[in-house]
Protein backbone atom coordinates (compact mmCIF):
# COMPACT_ATOMS: atom_id res chain seq x y z
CA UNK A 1 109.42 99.34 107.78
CA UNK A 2 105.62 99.00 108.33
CA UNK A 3 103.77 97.39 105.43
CA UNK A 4 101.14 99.72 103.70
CA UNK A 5 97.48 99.05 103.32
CA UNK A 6 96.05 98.52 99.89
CA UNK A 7 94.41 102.29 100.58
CA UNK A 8 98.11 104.08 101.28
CA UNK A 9 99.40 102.21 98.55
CA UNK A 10 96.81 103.16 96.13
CA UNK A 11 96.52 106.45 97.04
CA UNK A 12 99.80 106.45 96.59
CA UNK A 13 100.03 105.35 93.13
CA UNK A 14 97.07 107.61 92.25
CA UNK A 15 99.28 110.65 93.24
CA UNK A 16 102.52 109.45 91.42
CA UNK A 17 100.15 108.75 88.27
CA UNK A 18 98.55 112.36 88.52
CA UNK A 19 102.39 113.67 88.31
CA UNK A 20 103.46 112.09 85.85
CA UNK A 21 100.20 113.11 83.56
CA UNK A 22 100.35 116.67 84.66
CA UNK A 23 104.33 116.38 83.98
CA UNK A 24 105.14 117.50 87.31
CA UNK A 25 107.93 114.66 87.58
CA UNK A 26 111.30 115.87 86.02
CA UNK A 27 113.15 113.41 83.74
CA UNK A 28 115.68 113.04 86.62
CA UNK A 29 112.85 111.57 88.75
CA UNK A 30 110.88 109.70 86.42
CA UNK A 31 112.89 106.51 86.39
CA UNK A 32 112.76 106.10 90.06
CA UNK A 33 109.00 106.93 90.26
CA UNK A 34 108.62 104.30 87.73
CA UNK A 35 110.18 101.64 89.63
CA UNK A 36 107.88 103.08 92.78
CA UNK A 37 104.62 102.55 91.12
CA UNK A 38 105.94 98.74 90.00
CA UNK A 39 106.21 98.25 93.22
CA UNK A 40 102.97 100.17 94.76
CA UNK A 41 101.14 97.74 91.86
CA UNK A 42 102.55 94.51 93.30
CA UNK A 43 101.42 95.40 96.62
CA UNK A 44 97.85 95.99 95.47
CA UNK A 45 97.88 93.35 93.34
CA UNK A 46 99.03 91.40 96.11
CA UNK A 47 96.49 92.79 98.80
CA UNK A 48 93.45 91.94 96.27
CA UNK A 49 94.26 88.17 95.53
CA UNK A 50 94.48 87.47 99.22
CA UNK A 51 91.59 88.95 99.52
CA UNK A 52 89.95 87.43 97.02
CA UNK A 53 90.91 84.04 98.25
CA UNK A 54 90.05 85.05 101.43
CA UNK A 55 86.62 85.72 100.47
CA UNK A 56 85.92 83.13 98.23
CA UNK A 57 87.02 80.21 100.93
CA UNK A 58 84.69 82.01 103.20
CA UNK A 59 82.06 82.20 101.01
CA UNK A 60 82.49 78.11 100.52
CA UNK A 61 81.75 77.14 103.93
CA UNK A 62 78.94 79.47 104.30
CA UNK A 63 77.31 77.40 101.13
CA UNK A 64 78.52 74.05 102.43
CA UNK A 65 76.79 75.02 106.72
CA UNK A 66 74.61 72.56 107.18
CA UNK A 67 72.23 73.56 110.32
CA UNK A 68 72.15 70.70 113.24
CA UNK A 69 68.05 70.38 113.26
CA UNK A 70 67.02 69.75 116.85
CA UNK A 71 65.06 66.80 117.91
């Protein structure tokens, strides 16, 4: 199974969360949509620490470049 991006998964969860306010999800269903947007929220959550770690070690050696002056 290919992993989703953070965009499917959101977009994803956006459309399960617009269900469930317009009560378009029968009580049958709800449970296992539930579960599904658990699940769609670890991923993002997932997807935006790396990132964020990602970005933040980048963003470390950038300050700590030193330019070689030439002589």
């Amino acid at each position: 199974m290919k992993m989703q991006t953070y965009t499917e998964a959101y977009q994803e969860l956006q459309s399960i969360v617009e269900d469930i306010e317009n009560a378009e999800i029968n009580i049958d269903d709800l449970e296992a949509q539930i579960k599904r947007a658990s699940e769609l929220l670890k991923i993002c959550k997932d997807k935006l620490y790396k990132t964020e770690k990602s970005v933040l070690k980048d963003l470390e050696e950038i300050k700590s470049y030193e330019i070689d002056e030439i002589k």
